[in-house]
N, C-alpha and C. Protein backbone atom coordinates (compact mmCIF):
# COMPACT_ATOMS: atom_id res chain seq x y z
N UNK A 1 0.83 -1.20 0.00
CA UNK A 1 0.00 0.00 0.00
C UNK A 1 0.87 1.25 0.00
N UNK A 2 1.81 1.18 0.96
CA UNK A 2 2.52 2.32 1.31
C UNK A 2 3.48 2.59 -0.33
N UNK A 3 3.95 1.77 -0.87
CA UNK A 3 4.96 2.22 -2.04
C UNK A 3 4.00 2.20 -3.41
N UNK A 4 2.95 1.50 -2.98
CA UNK A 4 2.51 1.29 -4.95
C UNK A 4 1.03 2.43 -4.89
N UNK A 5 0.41 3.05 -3.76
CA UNK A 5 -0.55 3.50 -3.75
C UNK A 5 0.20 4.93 -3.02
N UNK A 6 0.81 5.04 -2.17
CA UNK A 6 1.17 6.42 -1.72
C UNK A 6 2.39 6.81 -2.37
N UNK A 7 3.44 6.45 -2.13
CA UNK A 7 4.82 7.02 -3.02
C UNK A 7 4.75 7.86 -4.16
N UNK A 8 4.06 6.57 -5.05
CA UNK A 8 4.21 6.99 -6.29
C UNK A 8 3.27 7.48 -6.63
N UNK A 9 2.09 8.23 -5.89
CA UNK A 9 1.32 9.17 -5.85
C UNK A 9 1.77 10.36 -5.27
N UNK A 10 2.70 10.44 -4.82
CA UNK A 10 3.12 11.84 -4.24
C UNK A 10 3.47 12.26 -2.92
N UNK A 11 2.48 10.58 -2.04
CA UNK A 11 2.65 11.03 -0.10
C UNK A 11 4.55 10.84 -0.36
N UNK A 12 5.40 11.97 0.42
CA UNK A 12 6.00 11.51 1.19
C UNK A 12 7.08 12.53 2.29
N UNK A 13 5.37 12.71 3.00
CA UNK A 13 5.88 13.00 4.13
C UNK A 13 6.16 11.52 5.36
N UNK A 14 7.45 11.54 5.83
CA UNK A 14 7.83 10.28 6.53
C UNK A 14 7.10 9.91 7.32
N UNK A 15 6.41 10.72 8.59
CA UNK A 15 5.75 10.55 9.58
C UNK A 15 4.74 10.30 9.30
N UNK A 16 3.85 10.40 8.14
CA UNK A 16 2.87 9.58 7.76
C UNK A 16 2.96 8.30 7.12
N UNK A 17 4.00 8.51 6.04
CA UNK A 17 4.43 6.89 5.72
C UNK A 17 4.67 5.78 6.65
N UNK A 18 5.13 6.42 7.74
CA UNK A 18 5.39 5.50 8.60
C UNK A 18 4.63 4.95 9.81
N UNK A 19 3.36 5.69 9.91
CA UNK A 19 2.14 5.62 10.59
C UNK A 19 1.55 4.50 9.85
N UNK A 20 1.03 4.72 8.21
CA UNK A 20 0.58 3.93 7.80
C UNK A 20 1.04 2.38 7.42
N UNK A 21 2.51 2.36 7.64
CA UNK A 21 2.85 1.20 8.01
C UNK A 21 2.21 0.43 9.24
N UNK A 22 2.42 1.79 10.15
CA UNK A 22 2.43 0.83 11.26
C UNK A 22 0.86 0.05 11.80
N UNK A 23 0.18 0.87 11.30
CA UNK A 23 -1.28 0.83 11.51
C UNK A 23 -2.01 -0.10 11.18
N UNK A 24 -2.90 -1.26 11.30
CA UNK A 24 -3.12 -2.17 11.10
C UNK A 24 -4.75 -1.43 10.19
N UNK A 25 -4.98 -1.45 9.21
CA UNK A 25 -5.95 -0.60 8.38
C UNK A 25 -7.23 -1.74 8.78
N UNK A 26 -6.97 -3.13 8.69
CA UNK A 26 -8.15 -4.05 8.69
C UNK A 26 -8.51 -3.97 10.19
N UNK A 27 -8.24 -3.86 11.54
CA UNK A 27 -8.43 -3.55 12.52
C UNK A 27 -9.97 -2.49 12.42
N UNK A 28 -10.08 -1.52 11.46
CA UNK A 28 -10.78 -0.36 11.40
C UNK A 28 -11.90 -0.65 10.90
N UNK A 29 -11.90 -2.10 10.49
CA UNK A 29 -13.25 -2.61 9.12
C UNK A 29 -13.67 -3.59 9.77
N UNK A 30 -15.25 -3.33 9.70
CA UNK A 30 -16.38 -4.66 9.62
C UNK A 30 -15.07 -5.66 9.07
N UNK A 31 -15.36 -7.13 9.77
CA UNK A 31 -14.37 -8.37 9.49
C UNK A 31 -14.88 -8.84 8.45
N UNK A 32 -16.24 -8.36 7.70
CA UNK A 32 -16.51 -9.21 6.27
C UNK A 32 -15.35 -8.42 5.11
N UNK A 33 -15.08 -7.09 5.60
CA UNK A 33 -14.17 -6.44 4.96
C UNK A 33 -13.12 -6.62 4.49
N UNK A 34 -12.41 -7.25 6.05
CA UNK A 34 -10.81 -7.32 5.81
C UNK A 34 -9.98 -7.90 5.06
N UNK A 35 -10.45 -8.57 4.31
CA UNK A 35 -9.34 -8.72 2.75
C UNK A 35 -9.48 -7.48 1.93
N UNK A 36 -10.40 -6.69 1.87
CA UNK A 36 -10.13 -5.39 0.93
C UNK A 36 -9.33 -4.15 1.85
N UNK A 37 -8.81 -4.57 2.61
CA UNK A 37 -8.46 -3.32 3.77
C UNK A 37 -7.45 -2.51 3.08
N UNK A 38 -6.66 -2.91 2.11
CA UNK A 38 -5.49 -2.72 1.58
C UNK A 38 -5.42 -1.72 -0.07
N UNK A 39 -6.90 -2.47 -0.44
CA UNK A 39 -7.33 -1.50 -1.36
C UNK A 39 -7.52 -0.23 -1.49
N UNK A 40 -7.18 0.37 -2.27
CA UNK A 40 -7.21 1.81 -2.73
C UNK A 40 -8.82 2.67 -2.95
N UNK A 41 -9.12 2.15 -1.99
CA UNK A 41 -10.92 2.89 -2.04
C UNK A 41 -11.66 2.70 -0.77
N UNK A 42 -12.42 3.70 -0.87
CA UNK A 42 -13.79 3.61 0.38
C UNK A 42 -14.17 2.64 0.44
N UNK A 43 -14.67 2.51 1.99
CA UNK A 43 -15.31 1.03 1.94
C UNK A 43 -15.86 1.62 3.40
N UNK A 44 -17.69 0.92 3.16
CA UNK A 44 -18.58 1.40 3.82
C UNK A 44 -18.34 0.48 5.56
N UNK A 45 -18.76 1.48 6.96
CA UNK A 45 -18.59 0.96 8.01
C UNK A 45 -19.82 1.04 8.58
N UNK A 46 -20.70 1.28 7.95
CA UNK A 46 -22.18 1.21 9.07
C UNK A 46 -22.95 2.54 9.38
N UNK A 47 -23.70 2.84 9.56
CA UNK A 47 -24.07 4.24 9.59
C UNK A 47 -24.20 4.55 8.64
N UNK A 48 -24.16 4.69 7.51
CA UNK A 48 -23.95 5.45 6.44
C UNK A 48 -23.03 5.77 5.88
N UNK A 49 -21.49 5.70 6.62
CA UNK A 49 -20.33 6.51 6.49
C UNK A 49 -19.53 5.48 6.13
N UNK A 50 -18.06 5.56 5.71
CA UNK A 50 -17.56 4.37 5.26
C UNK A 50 -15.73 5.43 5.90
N UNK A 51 -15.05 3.97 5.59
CA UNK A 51 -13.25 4.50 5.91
C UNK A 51 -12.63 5.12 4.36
N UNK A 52 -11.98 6.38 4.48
CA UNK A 52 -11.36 6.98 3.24
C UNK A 52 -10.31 6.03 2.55
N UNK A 53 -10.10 6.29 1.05
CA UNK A 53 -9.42 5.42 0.87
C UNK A 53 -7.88 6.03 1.83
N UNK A 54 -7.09 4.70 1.27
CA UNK A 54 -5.47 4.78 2.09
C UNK A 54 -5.15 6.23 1.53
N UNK A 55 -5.18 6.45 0.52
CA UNK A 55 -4.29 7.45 -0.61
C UNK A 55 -4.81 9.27 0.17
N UNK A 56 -6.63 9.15 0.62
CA UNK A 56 -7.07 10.29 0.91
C UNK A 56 -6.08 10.60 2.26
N UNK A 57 -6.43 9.25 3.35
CA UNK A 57 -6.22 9.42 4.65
C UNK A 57 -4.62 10.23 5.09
N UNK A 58 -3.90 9.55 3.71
CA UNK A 58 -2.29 10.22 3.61
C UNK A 58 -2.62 11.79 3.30
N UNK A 59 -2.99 11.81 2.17
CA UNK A 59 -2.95 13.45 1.73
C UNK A 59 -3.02 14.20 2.83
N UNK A 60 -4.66 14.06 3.29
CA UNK A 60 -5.30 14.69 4.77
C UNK A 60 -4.20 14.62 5.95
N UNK A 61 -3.58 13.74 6.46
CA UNK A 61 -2.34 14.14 7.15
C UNK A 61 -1.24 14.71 7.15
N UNK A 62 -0.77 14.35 5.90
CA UNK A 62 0.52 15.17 5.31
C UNK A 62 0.23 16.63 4.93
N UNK A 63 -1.34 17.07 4.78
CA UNK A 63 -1.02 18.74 4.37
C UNK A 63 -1.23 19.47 5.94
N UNK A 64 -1.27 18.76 6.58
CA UNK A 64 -1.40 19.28 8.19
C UNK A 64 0.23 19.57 8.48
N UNK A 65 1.15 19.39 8.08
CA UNK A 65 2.24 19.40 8.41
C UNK A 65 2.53 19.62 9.44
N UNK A 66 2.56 18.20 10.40
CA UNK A 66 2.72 18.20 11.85
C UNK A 66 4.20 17.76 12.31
N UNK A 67 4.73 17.97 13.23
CA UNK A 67 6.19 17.70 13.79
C UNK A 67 6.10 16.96 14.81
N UNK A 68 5.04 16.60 15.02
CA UNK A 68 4.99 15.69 16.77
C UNK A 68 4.83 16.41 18.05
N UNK A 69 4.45 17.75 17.85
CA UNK A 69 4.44 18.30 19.33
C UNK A 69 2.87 18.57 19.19
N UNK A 70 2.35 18.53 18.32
CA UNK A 70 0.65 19.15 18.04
C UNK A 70 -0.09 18.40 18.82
N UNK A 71 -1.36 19.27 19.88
CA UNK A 71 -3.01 18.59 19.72
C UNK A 71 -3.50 18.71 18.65
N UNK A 72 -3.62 17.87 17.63
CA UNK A 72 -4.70 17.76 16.72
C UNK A 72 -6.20 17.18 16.83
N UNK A 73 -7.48 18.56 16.47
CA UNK A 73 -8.79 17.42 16.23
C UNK A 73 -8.93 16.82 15.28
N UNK A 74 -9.35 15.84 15.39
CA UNK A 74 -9.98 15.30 14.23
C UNK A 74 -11.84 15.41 14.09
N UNK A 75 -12.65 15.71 13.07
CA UNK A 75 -13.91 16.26 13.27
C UNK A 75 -14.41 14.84 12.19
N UNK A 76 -15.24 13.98 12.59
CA UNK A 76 -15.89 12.84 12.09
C UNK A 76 -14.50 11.32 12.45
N UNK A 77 -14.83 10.79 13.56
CA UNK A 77 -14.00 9.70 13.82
C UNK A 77 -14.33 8.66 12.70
N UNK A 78 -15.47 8.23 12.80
CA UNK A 78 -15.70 7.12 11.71
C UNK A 78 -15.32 6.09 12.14
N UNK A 79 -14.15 5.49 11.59
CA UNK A 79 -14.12 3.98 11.83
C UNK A 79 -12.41 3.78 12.87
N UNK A 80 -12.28 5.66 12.93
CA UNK A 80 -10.81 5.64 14.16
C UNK A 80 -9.46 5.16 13.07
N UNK A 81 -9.87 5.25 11.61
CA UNK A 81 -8.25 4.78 11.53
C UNK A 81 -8.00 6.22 11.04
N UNK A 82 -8.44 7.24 10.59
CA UNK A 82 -7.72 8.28 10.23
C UNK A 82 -7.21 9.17 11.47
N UNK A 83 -7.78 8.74 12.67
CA UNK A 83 -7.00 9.24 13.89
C UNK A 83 -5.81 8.28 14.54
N UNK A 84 -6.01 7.26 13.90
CA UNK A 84 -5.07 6.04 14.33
C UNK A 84 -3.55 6.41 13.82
N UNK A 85 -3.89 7.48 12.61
CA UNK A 85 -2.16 7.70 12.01
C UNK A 85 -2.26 8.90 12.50
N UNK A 86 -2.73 9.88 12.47
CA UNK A 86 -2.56 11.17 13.56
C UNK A 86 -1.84 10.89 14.57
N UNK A 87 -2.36 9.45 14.98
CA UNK A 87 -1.33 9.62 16.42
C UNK A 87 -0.53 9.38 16.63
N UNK A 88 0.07 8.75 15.50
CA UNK A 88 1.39 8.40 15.17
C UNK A 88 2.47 10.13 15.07
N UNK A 89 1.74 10.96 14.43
CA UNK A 89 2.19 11.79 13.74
C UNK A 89 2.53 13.26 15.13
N UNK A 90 1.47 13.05 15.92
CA UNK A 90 1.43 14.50 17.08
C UNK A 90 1.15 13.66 17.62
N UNK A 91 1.62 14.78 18.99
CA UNK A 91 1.54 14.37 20.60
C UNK A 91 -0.16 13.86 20.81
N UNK A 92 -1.12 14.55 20.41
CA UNK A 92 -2.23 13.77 21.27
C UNK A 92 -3.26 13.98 19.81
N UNK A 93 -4.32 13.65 19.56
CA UNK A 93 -5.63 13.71 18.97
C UNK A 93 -6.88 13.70 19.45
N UNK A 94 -8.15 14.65 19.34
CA UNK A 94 -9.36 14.26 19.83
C UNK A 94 -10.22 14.57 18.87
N UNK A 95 -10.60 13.26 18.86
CA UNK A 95 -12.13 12.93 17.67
C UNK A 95 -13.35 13.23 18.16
N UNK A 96 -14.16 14.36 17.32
CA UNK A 96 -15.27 14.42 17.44
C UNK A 96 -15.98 13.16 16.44
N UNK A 97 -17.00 12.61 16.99
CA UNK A 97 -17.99 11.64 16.30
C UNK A 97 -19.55 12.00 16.52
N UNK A 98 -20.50 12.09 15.89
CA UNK A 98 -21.41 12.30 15.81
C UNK A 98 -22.40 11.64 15.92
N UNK A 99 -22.36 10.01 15.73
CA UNK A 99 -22.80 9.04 16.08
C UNK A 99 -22.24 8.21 16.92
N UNK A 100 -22.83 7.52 18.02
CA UNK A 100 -22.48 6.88 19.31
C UNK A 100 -21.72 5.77 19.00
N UNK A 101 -22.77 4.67 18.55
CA UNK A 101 -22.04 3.55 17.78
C UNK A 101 -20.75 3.72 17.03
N UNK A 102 -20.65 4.59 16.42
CA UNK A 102 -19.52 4.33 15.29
C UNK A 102 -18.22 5.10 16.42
N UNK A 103 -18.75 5.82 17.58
CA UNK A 103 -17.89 6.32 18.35
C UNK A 103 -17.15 5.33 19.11
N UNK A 104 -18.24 4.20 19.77
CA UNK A 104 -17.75 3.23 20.49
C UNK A 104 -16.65 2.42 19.86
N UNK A 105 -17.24 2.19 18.12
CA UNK A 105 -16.44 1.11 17.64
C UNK A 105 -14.77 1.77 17.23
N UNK A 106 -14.93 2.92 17.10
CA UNK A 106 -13.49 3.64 16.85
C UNK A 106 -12.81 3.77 17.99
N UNK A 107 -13.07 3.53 19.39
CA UNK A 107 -12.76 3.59 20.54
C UNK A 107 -12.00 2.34 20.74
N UNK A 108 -12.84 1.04 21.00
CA UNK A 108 -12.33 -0.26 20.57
C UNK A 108 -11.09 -0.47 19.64
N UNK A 109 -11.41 0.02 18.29
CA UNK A 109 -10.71 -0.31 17.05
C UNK A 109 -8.93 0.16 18.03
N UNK A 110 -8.85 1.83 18.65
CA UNK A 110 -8.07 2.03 18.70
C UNK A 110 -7.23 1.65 19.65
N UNK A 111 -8.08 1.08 20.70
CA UNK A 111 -7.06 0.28 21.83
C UNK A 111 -6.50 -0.92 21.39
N UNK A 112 -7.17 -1.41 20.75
CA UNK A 112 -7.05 -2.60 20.04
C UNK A 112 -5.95 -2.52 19.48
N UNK A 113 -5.34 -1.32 18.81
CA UNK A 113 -4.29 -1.04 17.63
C UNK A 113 -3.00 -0.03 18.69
N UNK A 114 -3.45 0.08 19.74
CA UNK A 114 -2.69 0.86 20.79
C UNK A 114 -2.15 2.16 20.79
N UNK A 115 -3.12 3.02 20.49
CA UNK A 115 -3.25 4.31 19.79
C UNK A 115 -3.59 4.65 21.45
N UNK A 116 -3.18 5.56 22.20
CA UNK A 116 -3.39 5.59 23.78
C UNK A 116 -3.22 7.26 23.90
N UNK A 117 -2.85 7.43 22.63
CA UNK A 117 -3.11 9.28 22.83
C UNK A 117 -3.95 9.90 21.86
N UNK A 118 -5.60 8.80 21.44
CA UNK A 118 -6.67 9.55 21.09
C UNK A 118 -7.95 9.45 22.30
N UNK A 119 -8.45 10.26 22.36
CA UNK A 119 -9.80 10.38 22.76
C UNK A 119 -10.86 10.87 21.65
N UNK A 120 -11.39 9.76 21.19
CA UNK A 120 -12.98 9.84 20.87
C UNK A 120 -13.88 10.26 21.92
N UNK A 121 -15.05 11.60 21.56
CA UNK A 121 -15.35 11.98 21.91
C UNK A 121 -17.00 12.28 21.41
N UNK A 122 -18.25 12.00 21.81
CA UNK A 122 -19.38 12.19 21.24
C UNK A 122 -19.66 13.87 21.07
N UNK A 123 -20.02 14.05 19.87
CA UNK A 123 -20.60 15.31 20.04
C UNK A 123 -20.90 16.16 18.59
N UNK A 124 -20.80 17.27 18.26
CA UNK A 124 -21.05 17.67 17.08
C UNK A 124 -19.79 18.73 16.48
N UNK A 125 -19.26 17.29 15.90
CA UNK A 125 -18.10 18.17 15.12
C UNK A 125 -18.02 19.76 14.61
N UNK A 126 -18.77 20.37 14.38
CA UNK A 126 -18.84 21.21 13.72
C UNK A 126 -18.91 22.33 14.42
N UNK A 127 -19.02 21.94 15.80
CA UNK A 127 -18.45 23.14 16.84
C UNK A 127 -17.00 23.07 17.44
N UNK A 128 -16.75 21.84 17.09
CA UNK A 128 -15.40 21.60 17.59
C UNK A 128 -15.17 21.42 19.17
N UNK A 129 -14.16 21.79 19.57
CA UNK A 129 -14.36 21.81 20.95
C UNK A 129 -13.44 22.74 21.96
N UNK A 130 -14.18 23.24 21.58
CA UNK A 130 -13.41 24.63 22.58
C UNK A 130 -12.84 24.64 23.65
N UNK A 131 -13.22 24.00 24.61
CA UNK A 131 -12.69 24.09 26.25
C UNK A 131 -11.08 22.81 25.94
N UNK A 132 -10.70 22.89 24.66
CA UNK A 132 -9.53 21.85 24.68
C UNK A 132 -8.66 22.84 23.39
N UNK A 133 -9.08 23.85 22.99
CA UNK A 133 -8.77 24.75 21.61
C UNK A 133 -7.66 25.74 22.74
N UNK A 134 -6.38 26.08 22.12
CA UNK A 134 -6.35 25.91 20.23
C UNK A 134 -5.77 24.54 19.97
N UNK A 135 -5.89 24.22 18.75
CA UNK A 135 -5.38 23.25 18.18
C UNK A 135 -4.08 23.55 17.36
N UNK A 136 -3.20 22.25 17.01
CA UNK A 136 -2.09 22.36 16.22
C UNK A 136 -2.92 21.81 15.06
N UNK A 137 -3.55 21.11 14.68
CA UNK A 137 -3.72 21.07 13.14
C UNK A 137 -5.38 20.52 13.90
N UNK A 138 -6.10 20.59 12.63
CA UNK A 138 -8.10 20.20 12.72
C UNK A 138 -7.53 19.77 11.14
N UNK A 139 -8.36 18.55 11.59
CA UNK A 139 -8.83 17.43 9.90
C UNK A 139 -10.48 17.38 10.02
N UNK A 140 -11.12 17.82 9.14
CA UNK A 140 -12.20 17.78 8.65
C UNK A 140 -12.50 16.18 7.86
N UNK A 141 -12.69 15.18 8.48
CA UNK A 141 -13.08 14.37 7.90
C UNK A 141 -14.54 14.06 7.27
N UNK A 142 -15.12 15.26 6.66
CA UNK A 142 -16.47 14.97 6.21
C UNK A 142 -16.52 16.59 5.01
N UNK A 143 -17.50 16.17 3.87
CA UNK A 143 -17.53 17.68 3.16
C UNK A 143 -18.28 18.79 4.01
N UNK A 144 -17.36 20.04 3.79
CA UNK A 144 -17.85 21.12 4.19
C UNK A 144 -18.44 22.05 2.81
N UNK A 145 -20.09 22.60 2.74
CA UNK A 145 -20.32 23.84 1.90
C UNK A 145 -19.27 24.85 1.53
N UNK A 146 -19.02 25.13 1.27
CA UNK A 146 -18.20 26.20 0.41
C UNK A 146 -17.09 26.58 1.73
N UNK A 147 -17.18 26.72 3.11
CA UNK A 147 -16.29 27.03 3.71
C UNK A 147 -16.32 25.96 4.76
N UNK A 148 -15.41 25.61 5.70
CA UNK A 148 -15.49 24.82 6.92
C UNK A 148 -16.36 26.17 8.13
N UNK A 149 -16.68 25.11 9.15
CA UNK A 149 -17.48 26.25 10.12
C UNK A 149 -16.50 27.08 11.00
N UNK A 150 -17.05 28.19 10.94
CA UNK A 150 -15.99 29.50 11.45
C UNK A 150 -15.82 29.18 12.78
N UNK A 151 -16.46 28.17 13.39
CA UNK A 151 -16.23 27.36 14.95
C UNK A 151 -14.76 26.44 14.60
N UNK A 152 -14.70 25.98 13.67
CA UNK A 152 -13.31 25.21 13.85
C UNK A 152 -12.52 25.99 13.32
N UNK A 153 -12.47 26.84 12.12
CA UNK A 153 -11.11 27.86 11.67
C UNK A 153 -10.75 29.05 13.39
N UNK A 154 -11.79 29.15 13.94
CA UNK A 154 -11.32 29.63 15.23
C UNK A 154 -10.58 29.34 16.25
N UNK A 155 -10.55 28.00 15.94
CA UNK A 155 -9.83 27.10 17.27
C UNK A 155 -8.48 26.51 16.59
N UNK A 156 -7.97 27.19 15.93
CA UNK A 156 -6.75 26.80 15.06
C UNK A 156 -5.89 27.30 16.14
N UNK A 157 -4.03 27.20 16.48
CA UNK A 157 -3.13 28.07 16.99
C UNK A 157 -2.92 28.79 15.64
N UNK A 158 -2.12 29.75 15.94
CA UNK A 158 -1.73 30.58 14.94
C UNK A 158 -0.95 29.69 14.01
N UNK A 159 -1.17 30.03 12.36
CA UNK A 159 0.17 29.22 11.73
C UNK A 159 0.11 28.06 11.95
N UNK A 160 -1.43 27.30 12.45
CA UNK A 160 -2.00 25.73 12.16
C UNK A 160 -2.61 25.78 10.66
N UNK A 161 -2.97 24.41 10.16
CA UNK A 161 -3.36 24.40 9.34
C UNK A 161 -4.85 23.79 9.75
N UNK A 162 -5.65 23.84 9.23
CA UNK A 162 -7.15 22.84 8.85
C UNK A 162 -7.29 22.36 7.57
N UNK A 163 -7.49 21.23 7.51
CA UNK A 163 -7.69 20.42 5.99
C UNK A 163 -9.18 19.95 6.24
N UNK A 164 -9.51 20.41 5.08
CA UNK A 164 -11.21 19.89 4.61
C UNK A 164 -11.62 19.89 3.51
N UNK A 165 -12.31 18.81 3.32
CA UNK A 165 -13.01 18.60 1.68
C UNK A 165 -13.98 19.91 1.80
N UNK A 166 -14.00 20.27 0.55
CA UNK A 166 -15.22 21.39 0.31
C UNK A 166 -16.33 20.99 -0.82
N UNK A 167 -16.91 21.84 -0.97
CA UNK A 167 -17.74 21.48 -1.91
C UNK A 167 -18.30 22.95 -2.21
N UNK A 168 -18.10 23.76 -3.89
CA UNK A 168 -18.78 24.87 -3.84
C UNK A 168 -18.66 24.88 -5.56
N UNK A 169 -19.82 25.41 -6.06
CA UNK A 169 -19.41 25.13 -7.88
C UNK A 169 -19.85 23.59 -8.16
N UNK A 170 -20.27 22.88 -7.89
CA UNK A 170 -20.58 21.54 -8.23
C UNK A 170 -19.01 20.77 -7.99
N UNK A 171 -17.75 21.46 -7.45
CA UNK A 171 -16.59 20.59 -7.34
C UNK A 171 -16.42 20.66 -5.79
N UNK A 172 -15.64 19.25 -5.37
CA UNK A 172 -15.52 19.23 -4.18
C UNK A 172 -13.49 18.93 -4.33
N UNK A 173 -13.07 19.82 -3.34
CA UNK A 173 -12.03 20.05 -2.96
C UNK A 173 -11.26 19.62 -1.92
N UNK A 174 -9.78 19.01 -2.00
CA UNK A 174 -9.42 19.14 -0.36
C UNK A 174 -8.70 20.61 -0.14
N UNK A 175 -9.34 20.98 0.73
CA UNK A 175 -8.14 22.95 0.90
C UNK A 175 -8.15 22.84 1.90
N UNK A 176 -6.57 23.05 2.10
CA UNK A 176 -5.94 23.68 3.36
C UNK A 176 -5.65 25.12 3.81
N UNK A 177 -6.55 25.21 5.04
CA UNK A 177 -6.43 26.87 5.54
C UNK A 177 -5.37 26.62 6.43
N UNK A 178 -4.80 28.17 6.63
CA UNK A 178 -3.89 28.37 7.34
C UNK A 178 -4.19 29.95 7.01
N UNK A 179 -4.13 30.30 7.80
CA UNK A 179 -3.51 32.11 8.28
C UNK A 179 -4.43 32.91 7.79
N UNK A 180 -6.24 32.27 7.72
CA UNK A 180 -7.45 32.49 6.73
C UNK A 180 -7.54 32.34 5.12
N UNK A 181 -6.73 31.57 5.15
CA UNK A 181 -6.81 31.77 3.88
C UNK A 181 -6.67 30.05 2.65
N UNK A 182 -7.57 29.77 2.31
CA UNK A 182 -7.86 28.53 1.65
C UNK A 182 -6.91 28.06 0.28
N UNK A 183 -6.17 27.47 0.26
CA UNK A 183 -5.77 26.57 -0.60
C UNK A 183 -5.70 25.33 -1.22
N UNK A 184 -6.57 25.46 -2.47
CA UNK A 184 -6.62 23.80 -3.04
C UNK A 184 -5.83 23.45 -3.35
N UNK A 185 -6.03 21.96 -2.97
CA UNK A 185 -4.96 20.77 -2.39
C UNK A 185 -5.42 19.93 -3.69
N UNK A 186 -6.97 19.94 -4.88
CA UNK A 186 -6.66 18.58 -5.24
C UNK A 186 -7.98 18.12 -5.12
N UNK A 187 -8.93 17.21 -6.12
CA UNK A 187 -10.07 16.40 -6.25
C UNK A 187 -10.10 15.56 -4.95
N UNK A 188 -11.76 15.96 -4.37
CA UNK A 188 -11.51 14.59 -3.33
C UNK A 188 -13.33 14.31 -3.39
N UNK A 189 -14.18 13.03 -2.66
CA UNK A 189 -15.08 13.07 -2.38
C UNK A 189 -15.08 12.63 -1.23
N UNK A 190 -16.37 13.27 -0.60
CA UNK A 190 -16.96 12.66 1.10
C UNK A 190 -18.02 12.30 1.48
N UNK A 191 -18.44 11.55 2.53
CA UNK A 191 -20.12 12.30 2.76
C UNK A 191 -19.67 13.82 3.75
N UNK A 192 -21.23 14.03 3.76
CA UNK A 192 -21.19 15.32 3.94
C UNK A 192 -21.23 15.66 5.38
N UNK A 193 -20.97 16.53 6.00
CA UNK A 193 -20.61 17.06 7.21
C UNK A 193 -21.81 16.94 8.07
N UNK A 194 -22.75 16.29 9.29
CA UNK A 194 -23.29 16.66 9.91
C UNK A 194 -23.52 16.92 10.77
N UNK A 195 -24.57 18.01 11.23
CA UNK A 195 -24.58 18.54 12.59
C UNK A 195 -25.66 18.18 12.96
N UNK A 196 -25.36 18.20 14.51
CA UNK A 196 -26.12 17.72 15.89
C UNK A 196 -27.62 18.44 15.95
């Protein structure tokens, strides 16, 4: 996965390459799954929502450009593996999840995989979470309308980044803010962002 789907696509920032080594991806999937864990595509987890492919989950970390000292949020846990390499990458992570179930099972997934500096957390991503802000980098794991919510570009530290799919024009985007100001990163799709 790591050389024939990320490399030679462009990931290579180390600290993510080397997360996604370490990370056990089928850990994160319904067990009817786990022979496709490796594949280069979405694949649905229940709820409605499914795990990004390998190739997105890299991009989305690597434009955060983290050094290991960051709290990073993550906003839609899902199935816990795109916080599973976060935590490889910075000091701590906290996942907002929006649904209970899929909160529990990303909770599980990650002890399981020994990820011991995320906290999944129930609640509504899209306020983020303030009483733990600022953050070193916010991953938007779900599409945002034309901008992400001015609740999470607020809770940035200065000179953090936020990565989020967008969607405005009939195209959906990954752009990375930093310092207010949005830059596309590149074609991506999601489901869509919801609130509580």
């Amino acid at each position: 996965m790591v050389s024939d789907q990320l490399r030679r696509r462009g990931v290579n920032d180390a600290r993510v390459l080397e997360a996604m080594l370490q990370i056990p991806r089928e850990r994160f999937l319904p067990p009817a799954l786990a022979d496709f864990a490796y594949e280069d595509r979405a694949l649905a987890i229940g709820e409605g929502q499914t795990i990004s492919q390998p190739l997105v989950v890299a991009w989305m970390a690597s434009l955060l450009e983290l050094d290991g000292c960051e709290r990073v949020l993550e906003v839609g846990a899902g199935s816990g593996y795109g916080a599973a390499v976060l935590s490889r990458c910075c000091r701590e992570v906290v996942s907002v999840e929006l649904r209970p179930a899929l909160a529990e099972r990303a909770r599980e997934a990650l002890a399981a995989a020994g990820c011991a500096n995320v906290a999944v957390v129930v609640g509504d991503g899209a306020l983020g979470l303030p009483a733990l802000a600022p953050f070193g980098g916010i991953s938007v794991t779900a599409r945002c309308e034309r901008t992400p919510p001015a609740a999470l570009l607020d809770q940035l530290e200065p000179g953090a980044a936020l990565v989020a799919p967008v969607a405005a024009g009939g195209n959906e985007q990954r752009v990375r803010y930093r310092h207010g100001r949005g830059e596309p990163q590149g074609a991506v799709r999601f489901v869509a962002l919801e609130r509580g």
